[in-house]
Protein backbone atom coordinates (compact mmCIF):
# COMPACT_ATOMS: atom_id res chain seq x y z
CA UNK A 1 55.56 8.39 -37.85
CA UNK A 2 55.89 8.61 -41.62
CA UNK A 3 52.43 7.71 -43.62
CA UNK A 4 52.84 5.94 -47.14
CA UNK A 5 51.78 7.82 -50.21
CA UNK A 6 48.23 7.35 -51.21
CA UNK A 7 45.56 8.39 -53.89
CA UNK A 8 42.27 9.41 -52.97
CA UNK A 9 41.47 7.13 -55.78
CA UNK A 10 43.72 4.18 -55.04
CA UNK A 11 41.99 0.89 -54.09
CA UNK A 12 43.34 -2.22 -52.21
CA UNK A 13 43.44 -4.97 -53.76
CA UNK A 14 42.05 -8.58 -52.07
CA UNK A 15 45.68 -9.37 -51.13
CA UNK A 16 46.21 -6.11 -49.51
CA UNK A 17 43.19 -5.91 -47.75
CA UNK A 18 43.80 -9.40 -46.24
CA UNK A 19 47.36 -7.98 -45.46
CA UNK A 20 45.69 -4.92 -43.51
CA UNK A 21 43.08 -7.12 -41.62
CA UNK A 22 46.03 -9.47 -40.25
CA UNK A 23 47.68 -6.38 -39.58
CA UNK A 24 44.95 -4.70 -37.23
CA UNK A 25 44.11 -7.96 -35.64
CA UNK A 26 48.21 -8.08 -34.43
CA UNK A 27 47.85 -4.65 -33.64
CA UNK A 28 45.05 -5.32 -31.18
CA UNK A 29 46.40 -7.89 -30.08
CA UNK A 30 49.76 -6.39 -28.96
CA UNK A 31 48.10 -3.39 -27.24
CA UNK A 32 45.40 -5.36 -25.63
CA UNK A 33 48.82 -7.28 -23.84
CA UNK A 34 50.65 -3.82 -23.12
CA UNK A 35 52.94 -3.64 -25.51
CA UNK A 36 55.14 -0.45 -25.54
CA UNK A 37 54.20 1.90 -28.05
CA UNK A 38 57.50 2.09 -30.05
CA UNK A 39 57.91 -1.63 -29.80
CA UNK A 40 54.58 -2.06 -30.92
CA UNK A 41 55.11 0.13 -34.29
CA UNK A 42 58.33 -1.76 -35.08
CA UNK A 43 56.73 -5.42 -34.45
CA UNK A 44 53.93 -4.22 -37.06
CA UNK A 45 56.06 -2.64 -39.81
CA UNK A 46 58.42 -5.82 -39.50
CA UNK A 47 55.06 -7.82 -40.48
CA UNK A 48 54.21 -6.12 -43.17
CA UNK A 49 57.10 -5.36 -44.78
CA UNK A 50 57.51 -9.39 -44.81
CA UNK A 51 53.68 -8.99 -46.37
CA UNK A 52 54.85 -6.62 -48.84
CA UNK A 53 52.00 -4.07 -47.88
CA UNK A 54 53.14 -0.07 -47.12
CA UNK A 55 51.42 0.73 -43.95
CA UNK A 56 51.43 3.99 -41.47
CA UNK A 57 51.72 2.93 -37.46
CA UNK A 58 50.39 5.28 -34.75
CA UNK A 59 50.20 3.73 -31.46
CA UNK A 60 48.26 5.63 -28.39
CA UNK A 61 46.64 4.32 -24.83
CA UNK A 62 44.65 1.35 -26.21
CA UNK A 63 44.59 1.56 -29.73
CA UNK A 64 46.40 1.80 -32.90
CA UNK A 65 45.57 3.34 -35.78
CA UNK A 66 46.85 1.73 -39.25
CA UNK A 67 47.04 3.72 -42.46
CA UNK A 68 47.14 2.23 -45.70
CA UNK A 69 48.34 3.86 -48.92
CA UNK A 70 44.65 3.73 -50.29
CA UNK A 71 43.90 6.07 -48.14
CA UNK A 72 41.54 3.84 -45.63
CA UNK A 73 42.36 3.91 -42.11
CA UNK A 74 41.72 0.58 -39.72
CA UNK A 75 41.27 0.77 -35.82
CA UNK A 76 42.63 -1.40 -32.92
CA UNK A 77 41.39 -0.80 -29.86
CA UNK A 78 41.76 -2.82 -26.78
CA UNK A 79 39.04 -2.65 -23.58
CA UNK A 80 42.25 -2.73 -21.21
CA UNK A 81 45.78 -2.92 -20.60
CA UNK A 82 46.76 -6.64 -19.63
CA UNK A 83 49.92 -8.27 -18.50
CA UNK A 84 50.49 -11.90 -19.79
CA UNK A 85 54.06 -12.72 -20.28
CA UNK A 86 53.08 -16.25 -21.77
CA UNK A 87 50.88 -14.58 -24.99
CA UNK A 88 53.46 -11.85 -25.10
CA UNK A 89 56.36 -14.31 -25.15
CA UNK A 90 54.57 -16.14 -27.81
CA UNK A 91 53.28 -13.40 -29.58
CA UNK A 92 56.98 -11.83 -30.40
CA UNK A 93 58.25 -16.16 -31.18
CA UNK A 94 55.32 -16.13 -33.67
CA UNK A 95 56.58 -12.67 -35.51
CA UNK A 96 59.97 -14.04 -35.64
CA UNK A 97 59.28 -16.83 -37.14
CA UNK A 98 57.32 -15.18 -40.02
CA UNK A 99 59.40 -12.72 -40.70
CA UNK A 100 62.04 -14.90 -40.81
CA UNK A 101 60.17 -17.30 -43.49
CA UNK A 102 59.22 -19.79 -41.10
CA UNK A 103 55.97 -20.28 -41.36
CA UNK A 104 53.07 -18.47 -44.08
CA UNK A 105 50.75 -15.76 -43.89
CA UNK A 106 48.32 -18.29 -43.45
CA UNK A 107 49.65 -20.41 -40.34
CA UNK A 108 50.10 -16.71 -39.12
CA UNK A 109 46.87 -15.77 -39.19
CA UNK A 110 45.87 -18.91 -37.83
CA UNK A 111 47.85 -19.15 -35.27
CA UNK A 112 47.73 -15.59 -33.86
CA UNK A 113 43.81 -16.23 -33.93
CA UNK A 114 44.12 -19.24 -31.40
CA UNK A 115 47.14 -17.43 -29.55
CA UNK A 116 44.94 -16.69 -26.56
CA UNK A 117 42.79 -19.69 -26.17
CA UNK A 118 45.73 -21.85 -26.25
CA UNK A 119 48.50 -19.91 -24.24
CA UNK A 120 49.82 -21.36 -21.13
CA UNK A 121 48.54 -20.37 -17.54
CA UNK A 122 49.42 -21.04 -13.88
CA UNK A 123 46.88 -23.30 -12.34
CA UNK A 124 45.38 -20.52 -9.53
CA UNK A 125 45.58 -22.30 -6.73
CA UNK A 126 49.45 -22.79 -7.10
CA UNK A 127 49.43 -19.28 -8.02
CA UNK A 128 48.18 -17.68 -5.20
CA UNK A 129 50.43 -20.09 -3.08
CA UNK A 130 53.02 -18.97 -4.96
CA UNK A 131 52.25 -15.19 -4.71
CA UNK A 132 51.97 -15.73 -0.89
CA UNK A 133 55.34 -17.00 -0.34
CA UNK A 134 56.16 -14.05 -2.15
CA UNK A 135 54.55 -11.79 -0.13
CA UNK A 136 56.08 -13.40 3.01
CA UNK A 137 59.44 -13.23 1.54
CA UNK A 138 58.52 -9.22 0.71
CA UNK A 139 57.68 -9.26 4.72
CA UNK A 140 60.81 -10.69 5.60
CA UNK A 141 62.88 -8.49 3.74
CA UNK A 142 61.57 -5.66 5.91
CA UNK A 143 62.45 -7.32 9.10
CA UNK A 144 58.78 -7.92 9.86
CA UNK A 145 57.91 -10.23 12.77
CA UNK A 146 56.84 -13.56 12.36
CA UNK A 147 52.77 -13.06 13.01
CA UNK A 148 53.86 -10.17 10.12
CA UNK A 149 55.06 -12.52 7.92
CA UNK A 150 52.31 -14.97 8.12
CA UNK A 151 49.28 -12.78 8.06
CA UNK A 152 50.93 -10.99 4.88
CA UNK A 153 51.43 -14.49 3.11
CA UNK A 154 47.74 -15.49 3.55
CA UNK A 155 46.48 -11.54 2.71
CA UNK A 156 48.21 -11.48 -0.65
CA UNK A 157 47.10 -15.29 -1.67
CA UNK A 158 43.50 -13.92 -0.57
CA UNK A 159 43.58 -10.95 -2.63
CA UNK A 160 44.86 -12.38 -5.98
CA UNK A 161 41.86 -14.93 -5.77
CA UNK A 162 39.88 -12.16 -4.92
CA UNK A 163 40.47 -10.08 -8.04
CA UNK A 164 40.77 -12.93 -10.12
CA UNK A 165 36.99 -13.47 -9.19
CA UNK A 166 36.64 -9.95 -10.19
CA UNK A 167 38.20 -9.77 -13.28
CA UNK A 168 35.96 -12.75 -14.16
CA UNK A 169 33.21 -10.44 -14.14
CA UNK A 170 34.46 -7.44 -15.69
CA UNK A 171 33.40 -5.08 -12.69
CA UNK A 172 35.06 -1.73 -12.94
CA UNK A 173 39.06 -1.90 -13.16
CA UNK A 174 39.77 -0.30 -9.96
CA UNK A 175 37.67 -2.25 -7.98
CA UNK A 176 40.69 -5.22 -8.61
CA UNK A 177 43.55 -3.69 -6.43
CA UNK A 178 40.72 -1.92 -4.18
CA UNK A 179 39.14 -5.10 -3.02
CA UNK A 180 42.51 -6.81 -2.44
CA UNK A 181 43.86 -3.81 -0.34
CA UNK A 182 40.57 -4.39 1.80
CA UNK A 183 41.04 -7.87 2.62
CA UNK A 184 44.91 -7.51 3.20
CA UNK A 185 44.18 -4.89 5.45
CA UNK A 186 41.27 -5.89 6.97
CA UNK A 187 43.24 -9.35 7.95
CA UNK A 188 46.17 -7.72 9.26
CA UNK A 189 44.02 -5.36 11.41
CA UNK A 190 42.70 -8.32 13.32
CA UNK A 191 46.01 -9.54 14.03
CA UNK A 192 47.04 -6.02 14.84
CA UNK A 193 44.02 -5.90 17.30
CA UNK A 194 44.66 -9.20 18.94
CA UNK A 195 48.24 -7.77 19.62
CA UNK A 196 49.79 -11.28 17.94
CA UNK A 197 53.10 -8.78 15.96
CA UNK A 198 55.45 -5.84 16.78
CA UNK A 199 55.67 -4.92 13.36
CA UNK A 200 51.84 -3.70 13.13
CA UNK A 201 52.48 -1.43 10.31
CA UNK A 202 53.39 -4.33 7.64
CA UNK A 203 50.52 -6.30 8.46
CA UNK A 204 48.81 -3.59 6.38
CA UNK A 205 51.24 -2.30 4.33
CA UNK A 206 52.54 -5.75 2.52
CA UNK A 207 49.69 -6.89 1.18
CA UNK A 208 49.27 -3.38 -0.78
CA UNK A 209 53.09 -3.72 -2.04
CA UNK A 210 51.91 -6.58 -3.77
CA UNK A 211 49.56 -3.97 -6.27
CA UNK A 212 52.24 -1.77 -7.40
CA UNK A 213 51.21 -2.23 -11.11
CA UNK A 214 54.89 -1.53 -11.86
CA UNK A 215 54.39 -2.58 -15.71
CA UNK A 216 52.61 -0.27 -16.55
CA UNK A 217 54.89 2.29 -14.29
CA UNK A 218 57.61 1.05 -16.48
CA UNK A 219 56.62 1.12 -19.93
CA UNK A 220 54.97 4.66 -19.12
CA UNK A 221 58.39 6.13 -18.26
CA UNK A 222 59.73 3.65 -21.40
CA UNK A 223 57.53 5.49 -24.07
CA UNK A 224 58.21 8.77 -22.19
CA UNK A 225 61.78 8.05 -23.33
CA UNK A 226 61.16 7.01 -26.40
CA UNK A 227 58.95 10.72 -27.31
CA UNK A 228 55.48 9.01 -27.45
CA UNK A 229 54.16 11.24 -24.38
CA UNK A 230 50.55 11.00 -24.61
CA UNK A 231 50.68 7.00 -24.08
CA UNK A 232 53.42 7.06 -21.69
CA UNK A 233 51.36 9.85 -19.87
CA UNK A 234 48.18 8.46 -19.68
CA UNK A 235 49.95 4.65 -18.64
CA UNK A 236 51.03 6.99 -15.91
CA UNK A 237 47.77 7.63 -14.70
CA UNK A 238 46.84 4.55 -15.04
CA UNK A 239 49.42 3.57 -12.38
CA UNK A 240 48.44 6.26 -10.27
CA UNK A 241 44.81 5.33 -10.26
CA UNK A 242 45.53 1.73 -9.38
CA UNK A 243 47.71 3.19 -6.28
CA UNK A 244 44.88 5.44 -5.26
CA UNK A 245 42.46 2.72 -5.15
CA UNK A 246 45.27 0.09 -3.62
CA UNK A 247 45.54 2.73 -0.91
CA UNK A 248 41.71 3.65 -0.26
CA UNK A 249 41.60 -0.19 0.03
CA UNK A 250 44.14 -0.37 2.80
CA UNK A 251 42.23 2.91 4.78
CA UNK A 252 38.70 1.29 4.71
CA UNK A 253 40.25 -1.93 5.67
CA UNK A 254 41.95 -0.68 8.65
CA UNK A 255 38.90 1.60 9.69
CA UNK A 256 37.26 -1.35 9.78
CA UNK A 257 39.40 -3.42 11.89
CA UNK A 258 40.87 -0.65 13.92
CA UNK A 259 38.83 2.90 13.71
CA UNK A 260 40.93 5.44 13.44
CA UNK A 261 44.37 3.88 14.87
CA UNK A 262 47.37 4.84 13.37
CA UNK A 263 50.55 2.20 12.98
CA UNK A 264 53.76 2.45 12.73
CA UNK A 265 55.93 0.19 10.12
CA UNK A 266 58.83 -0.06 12.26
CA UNK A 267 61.65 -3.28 11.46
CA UNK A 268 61.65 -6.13 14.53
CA UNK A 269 64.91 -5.62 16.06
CA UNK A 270 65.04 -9.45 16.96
CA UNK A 271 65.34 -10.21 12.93
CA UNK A 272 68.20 -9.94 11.34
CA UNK A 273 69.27 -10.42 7.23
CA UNK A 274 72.24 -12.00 5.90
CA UNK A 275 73.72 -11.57 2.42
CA UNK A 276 72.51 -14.82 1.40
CA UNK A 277 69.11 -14.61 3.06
CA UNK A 278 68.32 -11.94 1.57
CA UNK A 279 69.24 -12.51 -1.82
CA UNK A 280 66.69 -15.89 -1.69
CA UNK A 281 64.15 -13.54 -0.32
CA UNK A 282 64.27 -11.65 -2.85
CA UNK A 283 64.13 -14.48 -5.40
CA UNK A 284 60.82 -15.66 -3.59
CA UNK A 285 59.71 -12.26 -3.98
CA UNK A 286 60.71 -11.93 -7.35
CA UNK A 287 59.65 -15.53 -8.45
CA UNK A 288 55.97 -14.65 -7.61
CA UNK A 289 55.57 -11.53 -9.24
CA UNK A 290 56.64 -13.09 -12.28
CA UNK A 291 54.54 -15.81 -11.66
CA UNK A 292 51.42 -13.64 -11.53
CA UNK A 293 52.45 -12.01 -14.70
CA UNK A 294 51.76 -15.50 -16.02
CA UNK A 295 55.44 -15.94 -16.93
CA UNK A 296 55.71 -19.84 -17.84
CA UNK A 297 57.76 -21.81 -15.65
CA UNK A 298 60.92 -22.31 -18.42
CA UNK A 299 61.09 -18.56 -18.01
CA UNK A 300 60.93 -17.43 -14.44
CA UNK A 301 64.32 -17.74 -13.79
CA UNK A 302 64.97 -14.57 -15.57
CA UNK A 303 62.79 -12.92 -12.99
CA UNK A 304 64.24 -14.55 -10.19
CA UNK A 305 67.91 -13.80 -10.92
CA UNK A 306 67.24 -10.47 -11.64
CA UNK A 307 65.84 -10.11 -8.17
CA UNK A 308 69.02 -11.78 -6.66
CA UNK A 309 71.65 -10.00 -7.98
CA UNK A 310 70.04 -6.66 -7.71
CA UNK A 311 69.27 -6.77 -4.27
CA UNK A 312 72.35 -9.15 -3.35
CA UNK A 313 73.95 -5.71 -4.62
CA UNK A 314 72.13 -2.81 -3.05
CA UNK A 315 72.65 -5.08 0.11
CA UNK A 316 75.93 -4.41 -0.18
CA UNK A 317 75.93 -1.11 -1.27
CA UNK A 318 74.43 0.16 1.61
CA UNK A 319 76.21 -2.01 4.02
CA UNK A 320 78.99 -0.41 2.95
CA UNK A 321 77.11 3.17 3.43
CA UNK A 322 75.71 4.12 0.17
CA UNK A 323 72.12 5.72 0.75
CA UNK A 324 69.45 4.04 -0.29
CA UNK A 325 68.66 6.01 -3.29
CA UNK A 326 72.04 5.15 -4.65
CA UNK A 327 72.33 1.88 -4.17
CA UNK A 328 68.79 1.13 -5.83
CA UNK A 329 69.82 3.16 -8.69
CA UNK A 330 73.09 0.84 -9.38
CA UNK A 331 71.46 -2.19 -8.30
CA UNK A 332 68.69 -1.75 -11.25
CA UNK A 333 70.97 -1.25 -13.86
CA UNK A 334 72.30 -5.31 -13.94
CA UNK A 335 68.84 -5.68 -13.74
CA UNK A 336 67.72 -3.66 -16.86
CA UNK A 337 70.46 -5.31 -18.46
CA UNK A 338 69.40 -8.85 -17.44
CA UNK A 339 65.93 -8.10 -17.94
CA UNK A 340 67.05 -6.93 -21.73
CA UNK A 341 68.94 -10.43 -22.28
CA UNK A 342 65.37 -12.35 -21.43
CA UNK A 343 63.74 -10.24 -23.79
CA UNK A 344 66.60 -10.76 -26.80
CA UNK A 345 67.01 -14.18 -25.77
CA UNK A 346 63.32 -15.36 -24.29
CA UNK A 347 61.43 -12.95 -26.38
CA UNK A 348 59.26 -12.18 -22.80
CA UNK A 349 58.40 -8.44 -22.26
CA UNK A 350 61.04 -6.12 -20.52
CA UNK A 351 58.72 -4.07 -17.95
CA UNK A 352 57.10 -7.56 -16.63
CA UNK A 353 60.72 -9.00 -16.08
CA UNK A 354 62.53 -6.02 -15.33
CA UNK A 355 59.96 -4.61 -12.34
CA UNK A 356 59.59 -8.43 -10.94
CA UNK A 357 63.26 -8.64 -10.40
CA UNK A 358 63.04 -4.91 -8.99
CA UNK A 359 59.84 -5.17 -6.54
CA UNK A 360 61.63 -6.05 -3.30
CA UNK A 361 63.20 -2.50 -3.57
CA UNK A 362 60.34 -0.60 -3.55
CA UNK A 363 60.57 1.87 -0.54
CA UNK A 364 57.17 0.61 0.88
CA UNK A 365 58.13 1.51 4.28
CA UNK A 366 59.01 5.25 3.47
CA UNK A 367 55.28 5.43 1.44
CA UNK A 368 53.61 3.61 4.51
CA UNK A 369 55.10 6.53 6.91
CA UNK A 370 54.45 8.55 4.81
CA UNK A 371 50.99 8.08 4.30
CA UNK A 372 50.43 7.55 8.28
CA UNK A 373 51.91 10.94 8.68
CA UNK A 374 49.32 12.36 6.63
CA UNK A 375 46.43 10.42 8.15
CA UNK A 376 47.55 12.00 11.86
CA UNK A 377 47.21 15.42 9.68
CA UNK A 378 44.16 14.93 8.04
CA UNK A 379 42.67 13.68 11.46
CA UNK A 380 43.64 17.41 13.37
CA UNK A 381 47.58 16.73 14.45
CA UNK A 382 48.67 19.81 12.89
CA UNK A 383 51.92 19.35 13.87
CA UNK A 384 55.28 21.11 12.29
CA UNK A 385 57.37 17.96 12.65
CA UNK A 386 54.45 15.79 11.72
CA UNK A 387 54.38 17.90 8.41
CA UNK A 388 58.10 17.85 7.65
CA UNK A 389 57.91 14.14 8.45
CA UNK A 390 55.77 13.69 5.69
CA UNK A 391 57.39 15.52 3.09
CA UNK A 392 60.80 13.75 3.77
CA UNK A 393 59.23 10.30 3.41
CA UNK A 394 57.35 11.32 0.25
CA UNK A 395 60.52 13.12 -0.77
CA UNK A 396 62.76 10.28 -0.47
CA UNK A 397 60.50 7.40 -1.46
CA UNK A 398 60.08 9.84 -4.88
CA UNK A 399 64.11 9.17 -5.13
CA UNK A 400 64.19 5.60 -4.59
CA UNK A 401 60.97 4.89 -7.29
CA UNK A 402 63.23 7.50 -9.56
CA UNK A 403 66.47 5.55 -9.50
CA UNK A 404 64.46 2.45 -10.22
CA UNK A 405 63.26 3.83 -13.37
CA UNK A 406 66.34 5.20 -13.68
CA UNK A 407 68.35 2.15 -13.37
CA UNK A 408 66.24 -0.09 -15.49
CA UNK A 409 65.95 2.18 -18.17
CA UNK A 410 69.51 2.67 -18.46
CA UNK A 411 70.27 -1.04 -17.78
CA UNK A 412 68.22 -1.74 -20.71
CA UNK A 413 69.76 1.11 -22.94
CA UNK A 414 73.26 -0.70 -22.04
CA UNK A 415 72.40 -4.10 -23.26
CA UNK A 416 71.65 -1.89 -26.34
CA UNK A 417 74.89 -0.49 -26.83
CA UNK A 418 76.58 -3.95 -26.28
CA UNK A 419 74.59 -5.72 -28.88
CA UNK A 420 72.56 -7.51 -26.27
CA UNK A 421 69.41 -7.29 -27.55
């Protein structure tokens, strides 16, 4: 980051000063919506070059700090990290337009102001139906049974009206993705229990796929590359803490409903996948994670074909043998490079898009067994194999998260090279 040149004496002026107030008030409003850091210091220095006004851009976790040449500093902070593809989208339209002369400082100002009240969002009934169906389709896609499917569907529409009643009242950020854990699981115990599925395990372990906050996964690894560590570290942990308390979630909820009974996550051998079925799977799956980023409708489709094509691919890769590490990895990279078109094209932010289309390959089976394996150890089955178990499915679920970063991030880098973006 270079700083302008200033004078401890220098003073702004009233058009500078108004320059550096619209300034901070973009600023907070671009990290309040999760902006990526680098991304966020170009969109600002693109502003106010256009406002004529020399201005030094640090961007951290939550805040950036602005430095004018006179010397003065000005703060941005935001309370939290959100994910709203509609004020995002809108947000990036609204800085092309000024900086390409369409519109004044003035209907700027205004408009950035009102960008919030006014944005589009998914009426929540017909989101959480939505985000259902996705879950379902999520279930499917494992080869879960059909009691599976169902109990998943209503789980995940329970949970996202469950933390949107949370989030209402501003409890304490974790307590989001742990109270919808605890229903999902607490649901799919009881149908566990009343022995309706022979896929027990993804009865609870669905419902917690649906909280991957993969956004945040993905523009932490995204500033990473870009050499702004301490924000792409500490977006990190925020992932990390919204797994923990995902997973807690799914524990209490099955202590609850079952004690101490461990399940295994094992496919129904009576359900089989097609190419075709499950590249619209996917697309349902897909389609409602974008949805619940708040993606408006005239944009979803991005989401949804990247979902297609990239699992359509890695269902093909490994049918044809490829481990699943592999064929992840090369089925992310159309989709970092599809997900890069919506954002040159669409304006709508990559790590929403990009992890939508790539949720259905998240290895939730090999971090279910995983984590079952060490339940049996933390509850006295000190067992060798257990053990070794364990490491292998934390091992190789590590690989397939890595060649989805992996994949994305280079996808996007490609669309780069080509002029996409």
């Amino acid at each position: 980051m270079s700083l302008p040149p200033h004078s401890p004496h220098a003073v702004a002026t009233e058009d500078e000063l108004t320059a550096l107030l619209l300034l901070q008030r973009l600023a907070s409003l671009l990290i309040r919506f999760n902006v990526r850091s680098a991304l966020l210091e170009r969109q600002i220095l693109r502003v106010a070059d256009v406002l004529g006004v020399r201005v030094g851009v640090h961007a951290r976790y939550r805040g950036v700090t602005l430095y004018a040449s006179s010397g003065r500093n000005y703060q941005a902070e935001a309370h939290e990290l959100k994910i709203n593809v509609a004020i995002s989208a809108e947000a990036n339209r609204l800085i092309d337009r000024f900086c390409d002369g369409l519109i004044g400082p003035i209907e700027f100002d205004e408009t950035l102001r009102a960008l919030e009240a006014k944005s589009f969002r998914h009426n929540r009934w017909i989101l959480a139906a939505i985000f259902g169906v996705a879950a379902a389709a999520l279930a499917r896609l494992l080869r879960a049974d059909a009691a599976a499917v169902a109990v998943s569907g209503v789980s995940a529409a329970l949970g996202l009206l469950a933390r949107q009643t949370l989030a209402a009242r501003h409890p304490v950020l974790y307590a989001l993705p742990f109270a919808a854990a605890l229903i999902g699981a607490f649901l799919g115990g009881l149908v566990i229990r009343a022995g309706w599925t022979t896929t027990p395990g993804f009865c609870l372990m669905v419902p917690a796929l649906m909280l991957v906050p993969g956004p945040h996964l993905i523009n932490g690894l995204y500033d990473i590359l870009e050499n702004h560590i301490e924000s792409g570290m500490a977006r990190l942990a925020l992932a990390c803490g919204i797994l923990v308390a995902a997973a807690a979630g799914v524990f209490l909820g099955g202590w609850l409903a079952l004690g101490l009974v461990t399940v295994e996550a094992r496919p129904s051998p009576e359900v089989h996948l097609t190419l075709w079925l499950d590249v619209v799977l996917a697309g349902a799956a897909a389609c409602g994670f974008g949805a619940f980023y708040n993606t408006p409708w005239r944009m979803l489709w991005v989401s949804v074909l990247c979902g297609m094509v990239g699992h359509g691919i890695r269902y093909v890769l490994m049918g044809h043998g490829v481990s699943q590490e592999i064929a992840t990895l090369w089925a992310c990279l159309p989709i970092g490079l599809l997900a890069n078109l919506g954002v040159a094209r669409l304006g709508v932010p990559f790590a929403s898009i990009a992890f939508a289309g790539a949720v259905p390959m998240m290895p939730g089976t090999l971090i279910y067994e995983a984590l079952e394996a060490a339940m049996r150890l933390a509850g006295g089955q000190a067992d060798v194999i257990v053990a070794s178990q364990a490491l292998g499915w934390i091992f190789k679920a590590g690989f397939v998260v890595g060649g989805m970063g992996i994949g994305l991030l280079v996808g996007a880098r490609m669309a780069g090279l080509l002029r996409i973006r």
